[in-house]
PDB file of N, CA and C in Angstrom:
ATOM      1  N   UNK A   1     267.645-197.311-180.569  1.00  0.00           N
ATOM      2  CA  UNK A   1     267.410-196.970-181.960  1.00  0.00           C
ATOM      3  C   UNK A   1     266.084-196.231-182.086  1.00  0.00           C
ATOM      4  N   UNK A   2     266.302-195.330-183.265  1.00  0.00           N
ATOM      5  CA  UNK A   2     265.265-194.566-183.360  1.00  0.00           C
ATOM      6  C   UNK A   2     264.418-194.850-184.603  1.00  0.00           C
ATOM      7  N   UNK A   3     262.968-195.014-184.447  1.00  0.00           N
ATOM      8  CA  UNK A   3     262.124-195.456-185.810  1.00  0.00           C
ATOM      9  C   UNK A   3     261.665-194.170-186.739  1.00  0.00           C
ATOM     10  N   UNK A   4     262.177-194.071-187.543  1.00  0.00           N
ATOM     11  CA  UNK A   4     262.095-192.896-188.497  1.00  0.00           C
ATOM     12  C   UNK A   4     261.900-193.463-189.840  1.00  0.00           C
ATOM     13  N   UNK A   5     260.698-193.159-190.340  1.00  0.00           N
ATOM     14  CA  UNK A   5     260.201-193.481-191.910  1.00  0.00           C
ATOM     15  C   UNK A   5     261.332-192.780-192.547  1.00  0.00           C
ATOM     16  N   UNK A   6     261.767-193.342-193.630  1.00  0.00           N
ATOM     17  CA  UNK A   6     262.664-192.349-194.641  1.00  0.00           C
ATOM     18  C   UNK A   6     262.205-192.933-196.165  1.00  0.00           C
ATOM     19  N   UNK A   7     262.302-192.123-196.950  1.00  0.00           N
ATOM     20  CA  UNK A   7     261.615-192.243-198.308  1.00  0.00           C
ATOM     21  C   UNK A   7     262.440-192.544-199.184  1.00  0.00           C
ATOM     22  N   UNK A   8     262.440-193.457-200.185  1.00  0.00           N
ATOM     23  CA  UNK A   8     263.416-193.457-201.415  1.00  0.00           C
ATOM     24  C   UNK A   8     264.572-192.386-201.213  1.00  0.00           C
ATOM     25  N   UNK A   9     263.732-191.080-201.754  1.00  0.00           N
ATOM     26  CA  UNK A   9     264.392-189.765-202.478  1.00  0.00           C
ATOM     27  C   UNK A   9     265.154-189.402-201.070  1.00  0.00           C
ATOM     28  N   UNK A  10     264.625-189.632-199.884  1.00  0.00           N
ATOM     29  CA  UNK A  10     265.433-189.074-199.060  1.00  0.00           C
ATOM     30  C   UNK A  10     266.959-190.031-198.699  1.00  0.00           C
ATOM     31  N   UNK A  11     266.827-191.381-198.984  1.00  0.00           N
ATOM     32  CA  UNK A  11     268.274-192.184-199.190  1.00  0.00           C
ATOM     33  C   UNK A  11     269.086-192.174-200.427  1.00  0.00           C
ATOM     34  N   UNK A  12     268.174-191.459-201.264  1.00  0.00           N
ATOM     35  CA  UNK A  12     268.639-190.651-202.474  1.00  0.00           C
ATOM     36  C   UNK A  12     269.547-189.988-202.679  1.00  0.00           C
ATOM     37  N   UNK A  13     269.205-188.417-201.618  1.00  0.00           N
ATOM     38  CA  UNK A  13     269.972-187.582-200.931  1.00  0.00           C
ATOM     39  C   UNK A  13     271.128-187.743-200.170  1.00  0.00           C
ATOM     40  N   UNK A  14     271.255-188.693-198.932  1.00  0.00           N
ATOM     41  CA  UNK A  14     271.912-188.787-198.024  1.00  0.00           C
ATOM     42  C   UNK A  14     273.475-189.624-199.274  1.00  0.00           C
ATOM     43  N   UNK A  15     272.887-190.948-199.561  1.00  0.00           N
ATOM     44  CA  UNK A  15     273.425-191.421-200.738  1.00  0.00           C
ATOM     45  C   UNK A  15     274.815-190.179-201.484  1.00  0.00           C
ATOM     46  N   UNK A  16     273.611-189.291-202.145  1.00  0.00           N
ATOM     47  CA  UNK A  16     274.578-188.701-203.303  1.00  0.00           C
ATOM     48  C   UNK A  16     275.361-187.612-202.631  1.00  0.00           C
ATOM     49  N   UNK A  17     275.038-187.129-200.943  1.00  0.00           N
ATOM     50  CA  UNK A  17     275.878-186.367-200.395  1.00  0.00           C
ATOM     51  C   UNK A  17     276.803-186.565-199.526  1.00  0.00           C
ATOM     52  N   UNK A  18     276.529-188.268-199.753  1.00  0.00           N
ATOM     53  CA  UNK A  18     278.010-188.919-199.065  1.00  0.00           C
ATOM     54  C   UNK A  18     278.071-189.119-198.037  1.00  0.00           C
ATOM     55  N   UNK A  19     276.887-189.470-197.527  1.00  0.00           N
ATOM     56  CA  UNK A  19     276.151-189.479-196.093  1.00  0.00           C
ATOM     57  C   UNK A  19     276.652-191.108-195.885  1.00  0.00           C
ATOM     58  N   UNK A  20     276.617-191.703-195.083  1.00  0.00           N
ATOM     59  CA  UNK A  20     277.293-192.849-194.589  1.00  0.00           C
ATOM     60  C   UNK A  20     275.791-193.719-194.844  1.00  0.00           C
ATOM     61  N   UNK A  21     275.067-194.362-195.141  1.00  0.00           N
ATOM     62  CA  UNK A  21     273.889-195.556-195.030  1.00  0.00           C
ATOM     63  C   UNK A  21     274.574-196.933-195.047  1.00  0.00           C
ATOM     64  N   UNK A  22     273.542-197.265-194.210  1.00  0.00           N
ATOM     65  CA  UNK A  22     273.947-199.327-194.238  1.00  0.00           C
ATOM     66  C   UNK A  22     272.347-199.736-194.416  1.00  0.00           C
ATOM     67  N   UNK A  23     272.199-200.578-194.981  1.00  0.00           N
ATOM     68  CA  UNK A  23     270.680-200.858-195.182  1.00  0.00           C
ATOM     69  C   UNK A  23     270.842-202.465-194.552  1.00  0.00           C
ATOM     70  N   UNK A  24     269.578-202.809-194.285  1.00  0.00           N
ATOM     71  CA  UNK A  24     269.489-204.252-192.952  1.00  0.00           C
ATOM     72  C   UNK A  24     268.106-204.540-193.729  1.00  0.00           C
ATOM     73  N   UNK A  25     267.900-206.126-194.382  1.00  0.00           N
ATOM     74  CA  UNK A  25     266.844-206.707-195.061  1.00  0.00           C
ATOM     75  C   UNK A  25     266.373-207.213-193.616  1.00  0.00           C
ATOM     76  N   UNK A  26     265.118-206.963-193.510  1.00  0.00           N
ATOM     77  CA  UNK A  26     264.066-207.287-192.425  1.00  0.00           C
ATOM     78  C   UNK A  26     263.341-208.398-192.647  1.00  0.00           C
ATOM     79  N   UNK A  27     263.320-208.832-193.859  1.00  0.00           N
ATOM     80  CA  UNK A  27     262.380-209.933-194.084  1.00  0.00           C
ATOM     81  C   UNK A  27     262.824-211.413-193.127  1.00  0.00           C
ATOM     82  N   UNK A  28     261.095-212.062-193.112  1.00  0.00           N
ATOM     83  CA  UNK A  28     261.300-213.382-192.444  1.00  0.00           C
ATOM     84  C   UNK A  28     262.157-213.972-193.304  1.00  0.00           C
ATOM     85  N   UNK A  29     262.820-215.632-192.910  1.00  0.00           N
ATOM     86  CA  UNK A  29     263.817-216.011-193.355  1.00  0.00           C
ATOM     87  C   UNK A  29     262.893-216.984-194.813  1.00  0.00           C
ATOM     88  N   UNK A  30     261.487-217.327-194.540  1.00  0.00           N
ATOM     89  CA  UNK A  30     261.093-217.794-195.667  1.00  0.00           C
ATOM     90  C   UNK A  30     260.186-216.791-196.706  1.00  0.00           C
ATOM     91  N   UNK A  31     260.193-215.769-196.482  1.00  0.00           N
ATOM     92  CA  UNK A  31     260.161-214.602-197.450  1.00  0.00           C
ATOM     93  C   UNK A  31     261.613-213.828-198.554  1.00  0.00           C
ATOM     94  N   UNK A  32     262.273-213.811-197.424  1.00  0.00           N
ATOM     95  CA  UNK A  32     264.174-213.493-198.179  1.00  0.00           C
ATOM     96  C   UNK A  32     264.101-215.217-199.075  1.00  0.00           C
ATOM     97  N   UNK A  33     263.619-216.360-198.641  1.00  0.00           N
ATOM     98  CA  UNK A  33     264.040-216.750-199.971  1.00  0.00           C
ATOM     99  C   UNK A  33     263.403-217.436-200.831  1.00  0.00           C
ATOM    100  N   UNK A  34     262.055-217.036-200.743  1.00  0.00           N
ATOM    101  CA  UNK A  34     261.201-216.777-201.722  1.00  0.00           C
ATOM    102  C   UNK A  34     261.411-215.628-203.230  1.00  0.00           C
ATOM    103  N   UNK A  35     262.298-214.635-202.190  1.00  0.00           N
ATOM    104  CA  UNK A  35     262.539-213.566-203.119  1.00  0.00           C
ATOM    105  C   UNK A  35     263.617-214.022-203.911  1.00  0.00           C
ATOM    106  N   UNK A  36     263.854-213.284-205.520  1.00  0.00           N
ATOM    107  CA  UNK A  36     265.295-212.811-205.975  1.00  0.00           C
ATOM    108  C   UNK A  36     265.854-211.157-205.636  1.00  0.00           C
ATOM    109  N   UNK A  37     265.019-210.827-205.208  1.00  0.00           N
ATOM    110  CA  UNK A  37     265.345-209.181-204.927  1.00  0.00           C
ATOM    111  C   UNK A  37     266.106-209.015-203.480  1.00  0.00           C
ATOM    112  N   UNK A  38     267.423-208.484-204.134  1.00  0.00           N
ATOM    113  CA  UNK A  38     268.548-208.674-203.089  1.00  0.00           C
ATOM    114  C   UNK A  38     269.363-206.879-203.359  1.00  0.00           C
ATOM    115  N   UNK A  39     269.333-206.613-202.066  1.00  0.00           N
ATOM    116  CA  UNK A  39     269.854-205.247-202.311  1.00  0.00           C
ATOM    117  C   UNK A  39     271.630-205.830-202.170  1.00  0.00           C
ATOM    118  N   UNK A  40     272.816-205.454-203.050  1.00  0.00           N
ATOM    119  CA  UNK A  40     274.278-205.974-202.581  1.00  0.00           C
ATOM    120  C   UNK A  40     274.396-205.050-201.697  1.00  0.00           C
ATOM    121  N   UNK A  41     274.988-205.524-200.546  1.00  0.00           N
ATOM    122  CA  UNK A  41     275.925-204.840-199.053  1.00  0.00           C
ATOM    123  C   UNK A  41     274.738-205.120-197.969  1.00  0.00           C
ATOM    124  N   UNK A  42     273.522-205.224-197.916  1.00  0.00           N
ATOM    125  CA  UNK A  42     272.691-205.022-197.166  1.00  0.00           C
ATOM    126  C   UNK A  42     272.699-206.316-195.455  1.00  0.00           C
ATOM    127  N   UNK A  43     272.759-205.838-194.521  1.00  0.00           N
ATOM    128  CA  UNK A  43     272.567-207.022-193.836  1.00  0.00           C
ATOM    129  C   UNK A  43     271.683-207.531-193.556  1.00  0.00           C
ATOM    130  N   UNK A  44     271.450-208.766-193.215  1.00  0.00           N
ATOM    131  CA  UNK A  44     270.453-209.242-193.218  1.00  0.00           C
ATOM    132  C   UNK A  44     269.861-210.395-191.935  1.00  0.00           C
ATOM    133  N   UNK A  45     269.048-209.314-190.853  1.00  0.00           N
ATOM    134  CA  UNK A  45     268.584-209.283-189.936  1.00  0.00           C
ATOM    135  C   UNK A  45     266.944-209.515-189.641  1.00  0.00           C
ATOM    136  N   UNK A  46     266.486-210.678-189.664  1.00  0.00           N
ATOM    137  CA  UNK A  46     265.069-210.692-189.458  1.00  0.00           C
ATOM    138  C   UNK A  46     264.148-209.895-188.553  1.00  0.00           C
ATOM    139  N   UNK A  47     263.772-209.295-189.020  1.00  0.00           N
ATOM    140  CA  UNK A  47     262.752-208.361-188.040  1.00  0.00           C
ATOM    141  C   UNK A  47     262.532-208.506-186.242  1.00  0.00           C
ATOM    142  N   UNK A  48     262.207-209.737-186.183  1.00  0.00           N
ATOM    143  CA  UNK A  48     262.242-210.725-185.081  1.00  0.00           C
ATOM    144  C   UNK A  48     263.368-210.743-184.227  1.00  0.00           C
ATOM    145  N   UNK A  49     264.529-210.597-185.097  1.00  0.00           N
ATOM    146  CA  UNK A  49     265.332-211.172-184.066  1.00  0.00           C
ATOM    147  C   UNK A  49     266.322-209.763-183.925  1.00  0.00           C
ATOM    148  N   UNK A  50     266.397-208.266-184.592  1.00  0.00           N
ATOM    149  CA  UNK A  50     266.752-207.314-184.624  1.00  0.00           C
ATOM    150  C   UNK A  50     267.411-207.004-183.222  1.00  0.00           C
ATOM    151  N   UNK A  51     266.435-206.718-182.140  1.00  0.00           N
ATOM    152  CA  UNK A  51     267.037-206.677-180.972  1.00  0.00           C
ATOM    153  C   UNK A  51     267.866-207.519-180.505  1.00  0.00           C
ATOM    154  N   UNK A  52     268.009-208.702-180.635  1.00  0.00           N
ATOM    155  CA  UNK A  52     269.180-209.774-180.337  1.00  0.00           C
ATOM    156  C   UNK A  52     270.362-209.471-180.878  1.00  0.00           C
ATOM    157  N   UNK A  53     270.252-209.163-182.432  1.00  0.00           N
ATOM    158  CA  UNK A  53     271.446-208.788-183.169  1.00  0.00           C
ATOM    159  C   UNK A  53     271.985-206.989-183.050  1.00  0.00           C
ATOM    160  N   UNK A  54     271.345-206.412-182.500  1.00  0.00           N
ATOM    161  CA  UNK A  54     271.706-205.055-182.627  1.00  0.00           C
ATOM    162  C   UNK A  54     273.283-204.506-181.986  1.00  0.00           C
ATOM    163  N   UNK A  55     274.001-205.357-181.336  1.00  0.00           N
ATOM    164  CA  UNK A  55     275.149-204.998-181.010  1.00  0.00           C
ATOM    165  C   UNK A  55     276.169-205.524-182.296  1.00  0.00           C
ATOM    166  N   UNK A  56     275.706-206.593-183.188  1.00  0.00           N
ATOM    167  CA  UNK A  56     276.179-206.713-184.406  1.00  0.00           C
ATOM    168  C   UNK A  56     275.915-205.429-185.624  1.00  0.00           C
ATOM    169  N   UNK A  57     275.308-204.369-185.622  1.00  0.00           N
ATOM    170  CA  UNK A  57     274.576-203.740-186.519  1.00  0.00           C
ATOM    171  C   UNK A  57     275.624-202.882-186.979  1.00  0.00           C
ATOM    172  N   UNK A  58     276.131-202.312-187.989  1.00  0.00           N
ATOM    173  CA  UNK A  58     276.732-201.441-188.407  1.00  0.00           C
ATOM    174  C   UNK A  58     276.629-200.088-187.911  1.00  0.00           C
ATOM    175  N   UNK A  59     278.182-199.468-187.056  1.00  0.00           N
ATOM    176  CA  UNK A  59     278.114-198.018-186.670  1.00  0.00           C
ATOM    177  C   UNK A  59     278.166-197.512-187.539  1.00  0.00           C
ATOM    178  N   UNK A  60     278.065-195.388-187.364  1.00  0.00           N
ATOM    179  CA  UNK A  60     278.475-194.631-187.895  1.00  0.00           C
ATOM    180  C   UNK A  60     277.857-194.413-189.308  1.00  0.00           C
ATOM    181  N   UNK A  61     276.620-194.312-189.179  1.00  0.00           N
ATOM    182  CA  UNK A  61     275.790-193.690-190.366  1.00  0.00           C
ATOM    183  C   UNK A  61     274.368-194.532-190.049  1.00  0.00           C
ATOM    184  N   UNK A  62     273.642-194.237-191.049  1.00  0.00           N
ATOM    185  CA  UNK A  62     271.993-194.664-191.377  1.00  0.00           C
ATOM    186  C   UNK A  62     271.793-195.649-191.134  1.00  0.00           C
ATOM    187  N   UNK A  63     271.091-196.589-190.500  1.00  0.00           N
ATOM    188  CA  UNK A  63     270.693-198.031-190.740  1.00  0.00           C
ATOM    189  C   UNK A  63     269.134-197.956-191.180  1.00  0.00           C
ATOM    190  N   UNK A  64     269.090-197.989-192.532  1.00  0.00           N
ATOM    191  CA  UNK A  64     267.679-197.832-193.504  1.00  0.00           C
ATOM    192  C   UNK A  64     267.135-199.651-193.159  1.00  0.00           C
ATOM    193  N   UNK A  65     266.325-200.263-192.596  1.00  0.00           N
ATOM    194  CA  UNK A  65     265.538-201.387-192.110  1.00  0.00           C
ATOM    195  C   UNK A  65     264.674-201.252-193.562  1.00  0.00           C
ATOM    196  N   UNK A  66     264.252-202.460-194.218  1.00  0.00           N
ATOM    197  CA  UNK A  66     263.564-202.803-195.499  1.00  0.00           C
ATOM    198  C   UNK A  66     263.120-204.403-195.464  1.00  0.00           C
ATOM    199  N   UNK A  67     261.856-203.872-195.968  1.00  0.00           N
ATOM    200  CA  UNK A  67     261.407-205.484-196.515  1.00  0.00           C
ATOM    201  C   UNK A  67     260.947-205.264-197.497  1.00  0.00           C
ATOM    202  N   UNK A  68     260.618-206.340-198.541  1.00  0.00           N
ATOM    203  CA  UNK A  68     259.763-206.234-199.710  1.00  0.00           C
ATOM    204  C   UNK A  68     258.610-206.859-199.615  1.00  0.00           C
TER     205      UNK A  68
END
């Protein structure tokens, strides 16, 4: 996998041109539930353990990585 910053406006783009994205919540597991801020569809993969899970990760488009 490749680490590439991407900006709002640019998942903006990809988004409204029908570009394939999967977004993956990064947060630790006592930060995700601390939060109410929940993106719907997003998976949710702790930062930590990313490489363990990466053969689980969604093919065939963007995987946008996020924390809050």
């Amino acid at each position: 996998m490749d680490d590439i910053r991407i900006s709002v406006e640019d998942v903006r783009r990809k988004l409204s041109s029908g570009e394939v994205v999967h977004f993956m919540d990064t947060r630790n597991p006592q930060a995700w539930a601390e939060s109410n801020e929940r993106l719907p569809g997003a998976v949710r993969v702790p930062l930590a353990d990313v490489e363990e899970h990466a053969d689980q990760l969604p093919r065939g488009g963007t995987i946008v990585a996020y924390c809050t």
